[in-house]
Protein backbone atom coordinates (compact mmCIF):
# COMPACT_ATOMS: atom_id res chain seq x y z
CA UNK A 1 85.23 106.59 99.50
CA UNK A 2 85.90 108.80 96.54
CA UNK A 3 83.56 107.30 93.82
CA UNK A 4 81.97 110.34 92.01
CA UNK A 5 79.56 107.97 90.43
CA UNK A 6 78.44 107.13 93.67
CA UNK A 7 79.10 110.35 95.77
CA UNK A 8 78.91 113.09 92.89
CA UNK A 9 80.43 116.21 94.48
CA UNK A 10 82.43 114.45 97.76
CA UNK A 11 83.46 117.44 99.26
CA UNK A 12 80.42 119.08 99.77
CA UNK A 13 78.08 117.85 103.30
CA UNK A 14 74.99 117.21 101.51
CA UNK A 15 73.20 114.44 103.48
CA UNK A 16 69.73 114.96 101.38
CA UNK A 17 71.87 112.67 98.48
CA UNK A 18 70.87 110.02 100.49
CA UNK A 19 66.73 110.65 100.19
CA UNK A 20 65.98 110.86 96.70
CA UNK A 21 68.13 109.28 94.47
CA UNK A 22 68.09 106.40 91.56
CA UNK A 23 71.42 104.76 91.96
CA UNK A 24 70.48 101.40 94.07
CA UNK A 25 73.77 101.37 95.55
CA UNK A 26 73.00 104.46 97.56
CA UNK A 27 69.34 102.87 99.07
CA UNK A 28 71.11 100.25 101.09
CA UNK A 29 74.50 101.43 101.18
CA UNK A 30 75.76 99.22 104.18
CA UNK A 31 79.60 98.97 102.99
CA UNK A 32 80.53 99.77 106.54
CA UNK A 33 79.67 95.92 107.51
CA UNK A 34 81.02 94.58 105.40
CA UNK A 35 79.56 91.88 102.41
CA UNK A 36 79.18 88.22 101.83
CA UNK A 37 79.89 85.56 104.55
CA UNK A 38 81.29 88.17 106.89
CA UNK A 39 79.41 90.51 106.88
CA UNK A 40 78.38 91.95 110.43
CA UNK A 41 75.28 89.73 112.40
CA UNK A 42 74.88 92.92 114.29
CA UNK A 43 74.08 94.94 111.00
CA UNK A 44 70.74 95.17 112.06
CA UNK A 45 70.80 96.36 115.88
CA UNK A 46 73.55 98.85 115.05
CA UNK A 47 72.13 100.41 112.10
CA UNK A 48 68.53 100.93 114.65
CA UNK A 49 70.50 101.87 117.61
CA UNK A 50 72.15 104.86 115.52
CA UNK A 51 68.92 106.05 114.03
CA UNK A 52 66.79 106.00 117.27
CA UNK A 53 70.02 108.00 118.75
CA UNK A 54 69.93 110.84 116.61
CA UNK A 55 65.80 110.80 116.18
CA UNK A 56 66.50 111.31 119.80
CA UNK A 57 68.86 114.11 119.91
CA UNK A 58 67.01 115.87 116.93
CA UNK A 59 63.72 115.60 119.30
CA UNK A 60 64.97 117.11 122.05
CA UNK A 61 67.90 119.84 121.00
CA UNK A 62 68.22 122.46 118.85
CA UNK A 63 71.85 122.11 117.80
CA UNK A 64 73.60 125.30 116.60
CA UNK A 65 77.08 126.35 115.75
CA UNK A 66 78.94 128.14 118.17
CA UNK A 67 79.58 132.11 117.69
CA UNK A 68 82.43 133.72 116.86
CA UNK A 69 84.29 137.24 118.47
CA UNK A 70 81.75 139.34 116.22
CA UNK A 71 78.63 137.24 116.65
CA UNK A 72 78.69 135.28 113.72
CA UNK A 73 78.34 131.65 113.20
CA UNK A 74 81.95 130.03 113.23
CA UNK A 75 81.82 126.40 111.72
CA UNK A 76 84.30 123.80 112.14
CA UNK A 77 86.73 122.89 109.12
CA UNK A 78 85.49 120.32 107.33
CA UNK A 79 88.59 118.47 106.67
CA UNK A 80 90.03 119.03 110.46
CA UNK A 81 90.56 115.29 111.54
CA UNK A 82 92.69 114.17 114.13
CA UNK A 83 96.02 112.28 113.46
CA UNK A 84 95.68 108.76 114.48
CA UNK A 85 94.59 105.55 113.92
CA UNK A 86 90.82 105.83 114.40
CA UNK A 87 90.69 109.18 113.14
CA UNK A 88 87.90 111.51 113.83
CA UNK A 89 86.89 115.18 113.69
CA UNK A 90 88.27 117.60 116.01
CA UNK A 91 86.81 118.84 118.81
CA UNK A 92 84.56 121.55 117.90
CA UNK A 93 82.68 124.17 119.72
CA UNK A 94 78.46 124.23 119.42
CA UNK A 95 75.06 124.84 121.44
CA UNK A 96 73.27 122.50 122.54
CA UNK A 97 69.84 123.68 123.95
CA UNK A 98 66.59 122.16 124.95
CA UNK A 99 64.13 122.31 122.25
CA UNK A 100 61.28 123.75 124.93
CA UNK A 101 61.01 123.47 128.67
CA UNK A 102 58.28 120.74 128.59
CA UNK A 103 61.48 118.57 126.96
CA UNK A 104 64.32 119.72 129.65
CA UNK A 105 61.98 118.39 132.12
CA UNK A 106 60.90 115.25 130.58
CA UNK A 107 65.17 114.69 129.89
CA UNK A 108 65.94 115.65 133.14
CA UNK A 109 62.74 113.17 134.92
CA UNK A 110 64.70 110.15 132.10
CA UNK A 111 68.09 111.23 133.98
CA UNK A 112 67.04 110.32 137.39
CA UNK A 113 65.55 107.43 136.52
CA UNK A 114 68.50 105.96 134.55
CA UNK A 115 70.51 106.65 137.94
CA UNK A 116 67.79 104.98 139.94
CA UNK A 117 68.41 101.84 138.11
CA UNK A 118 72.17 102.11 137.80
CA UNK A 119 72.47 102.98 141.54
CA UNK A 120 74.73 106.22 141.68
C-alpha cells in the first residue's frame, strides 16, 4: 500500500507511525480483513493472537541482528522478498537470546509441559 497520505515516507521501517498519529485511518487500520459484509469473523481472535505472540517473544528474548566478518551488525535488505505467490522476506540471519536465566528456565519448564499434554 503506497498511499503517502496514509504511510508518509513508505520506505522507511518506522513502526512508532502507528502510536501517535491524527489520521483515523491509521487507529484501526484493519484493511487486511477486509470491509463490509465480508469482512473476517475472526478479526478479533487473530488480531489478539498476534499481539499476545510478540508481547511474548519481546518478554522473553532479546532479539539482535546477526554480525558480520568484522563484528559489525549486518541487517537484512529491506526489499529482499522471495519470488512467489505468498511472498515473504528472505531468510535472514539474527540472535535470539534469553532475556535472563530466571526466563530460559521458566521457557524451558512451559516446553515440557506443552509436550506433556501433546504426548511426545
Amino acid at each position: 500500500m503506497r498511499d503517502p497520505e496514509l504511510f508518509p515516507d513508505p520506505e522507511s521501517f518506522r513502526p512508532e507511525r502507528f502510536l501517535n498519529t491524527d489520521n483515523p485511518r491509521l487507529k484501526d487500520f484493519d484493511l487486511p480483513f477486509g470491509f463490509g459484509r465480508r469482512i473476517c469473523p475472526g478479526m478479533h481472535l487473530a488480531s489478539n493472537s498476534v499481539f499476545i505472540n510478540i508481547v511474548r517473544l519481546l518478554w522473553a528474548f532479546d532479539i539482535s541482528p546477526s554480525k558480520d566478518a568484522d563484528g559489525k551488525d549486518s541487517f537484512p535488505a529491506v526489499w529482499d522478498y522471495t519470488d512467489e505467490y505468498l511472498s515473504r522476506p528472505v531468510r535472514f540471519k539474527c540472535e535470539i537470546k534469553a532475556r535472563s536465566e530466571k526466563v530460559k528456565e521458566c521457557i524451558e519448564r512451559e516446553r515440557d509441559a506443552a509436550w506433556e499434554v501433546l504426548g511426545n
